[in-house]
Protein backbone atom coordinates (compact mmCIF):
# COMPACT_ATOMS: atom_id res chain seq x y z
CA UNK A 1 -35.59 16.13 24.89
CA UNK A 2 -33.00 13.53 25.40
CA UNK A 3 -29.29 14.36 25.33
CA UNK A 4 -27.57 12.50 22.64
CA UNK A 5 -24.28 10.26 23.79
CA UNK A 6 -21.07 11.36 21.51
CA UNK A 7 -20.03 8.55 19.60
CA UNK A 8 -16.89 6.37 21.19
CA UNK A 9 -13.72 7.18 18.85
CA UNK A 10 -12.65 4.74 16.45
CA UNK A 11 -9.88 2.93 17.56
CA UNK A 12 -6.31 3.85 16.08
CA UNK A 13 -6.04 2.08 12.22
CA UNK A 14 -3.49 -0.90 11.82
CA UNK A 15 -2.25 -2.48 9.33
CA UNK A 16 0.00 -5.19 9.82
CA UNK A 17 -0.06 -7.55 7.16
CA UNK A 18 0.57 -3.97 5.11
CA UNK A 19 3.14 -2.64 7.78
CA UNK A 20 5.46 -6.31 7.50
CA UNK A 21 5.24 -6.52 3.70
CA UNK A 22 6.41 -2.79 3.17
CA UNK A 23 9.21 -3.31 6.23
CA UNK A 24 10.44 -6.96 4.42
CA UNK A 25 10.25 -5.99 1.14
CA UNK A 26 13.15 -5.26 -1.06
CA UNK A 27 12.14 -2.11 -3.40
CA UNK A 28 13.10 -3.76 -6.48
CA UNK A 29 10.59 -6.31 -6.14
CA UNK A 30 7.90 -4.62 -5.00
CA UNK A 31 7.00 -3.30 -8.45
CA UNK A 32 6.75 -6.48 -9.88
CA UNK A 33 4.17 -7.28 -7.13
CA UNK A 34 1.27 -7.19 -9.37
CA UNK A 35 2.92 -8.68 -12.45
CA UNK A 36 1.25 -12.07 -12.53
CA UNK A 37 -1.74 -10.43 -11.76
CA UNK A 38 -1.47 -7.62 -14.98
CA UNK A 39 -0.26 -10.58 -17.36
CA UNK A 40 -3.73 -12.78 -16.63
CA UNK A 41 -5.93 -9.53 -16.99
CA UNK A 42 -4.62 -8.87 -20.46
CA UNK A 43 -5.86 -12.10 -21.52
CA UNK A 44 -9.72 -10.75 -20.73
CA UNK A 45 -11.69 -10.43 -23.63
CA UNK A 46 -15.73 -8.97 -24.17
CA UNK A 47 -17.44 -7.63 -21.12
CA UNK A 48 -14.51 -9.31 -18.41
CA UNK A 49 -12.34 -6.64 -20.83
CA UNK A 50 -13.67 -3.25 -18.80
CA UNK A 51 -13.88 -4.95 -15.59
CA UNK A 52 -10.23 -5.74 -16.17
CA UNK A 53 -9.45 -2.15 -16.96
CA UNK A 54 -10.83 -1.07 -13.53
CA UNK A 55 -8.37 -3.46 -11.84
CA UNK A 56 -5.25 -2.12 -13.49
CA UNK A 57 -6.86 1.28 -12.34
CA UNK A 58 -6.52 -0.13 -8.93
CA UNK A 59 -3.43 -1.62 -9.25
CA UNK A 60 -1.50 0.89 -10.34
CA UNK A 61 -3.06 2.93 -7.56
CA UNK A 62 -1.93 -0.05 -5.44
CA UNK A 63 1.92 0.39 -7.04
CA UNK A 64 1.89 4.00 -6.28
CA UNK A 65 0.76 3.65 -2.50
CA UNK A 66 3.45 1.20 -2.09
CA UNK A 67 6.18 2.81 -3.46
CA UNK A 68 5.18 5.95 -1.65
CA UNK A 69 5.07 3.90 1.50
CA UNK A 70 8.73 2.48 0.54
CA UNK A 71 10.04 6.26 0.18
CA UNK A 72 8.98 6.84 3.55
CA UNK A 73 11.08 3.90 5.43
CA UNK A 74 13.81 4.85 2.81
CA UNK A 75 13.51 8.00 4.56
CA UNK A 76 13.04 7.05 8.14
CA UNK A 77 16.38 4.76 7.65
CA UNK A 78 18.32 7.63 6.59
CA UNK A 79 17.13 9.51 9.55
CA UNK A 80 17.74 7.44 11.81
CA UNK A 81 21.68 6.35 10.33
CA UNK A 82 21.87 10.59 9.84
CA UNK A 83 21.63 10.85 13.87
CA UNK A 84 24.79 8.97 14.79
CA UNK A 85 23.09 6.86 16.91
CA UNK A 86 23.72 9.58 20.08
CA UNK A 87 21.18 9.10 22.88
């Protein structure tokens, strides 16, 4: 019987592109993000029409992440201006 190796760990998850676009990002804007994007899928008509559905699923799961993601530097910035800046 052979002993089995464990498997290497994945490496740590980054997203930059993701971590720069949340940091630069002014909140206002960021929920019109997907605007162009929801105006051309309302034009979908016959089968395209339930594909397009799916997508708005997705966006608006997209909207959510990224305003949840926006709450959390709101919050980290208010942390760290709470602290005084004392070392």
């Amino acid at each position: 019987m052979s002993e089995q190796t464990p498997p290497e760990p994945l490496p740590a998850p980054s997203y930059p592109l993701l971590e720069a676009f949340v940091e630069t990002i002014p909140a206002d804007e960021a929920a019109t993000v997907f605007a162009d994007v929801r105006e051309a899928l309302e034009g979908l008509k016959g089968p395209r029409a339930e594909q397009a559905r799916k997508v708005r699923v997705a966006l608006d799961t997209a909207d959510e992440l990224i305003q949840l993601l926006l709450n959390v530097r709101s919050e980290l910035e208010a942390e760290k201006g709470g602290r005084g800046g004392g070392r």
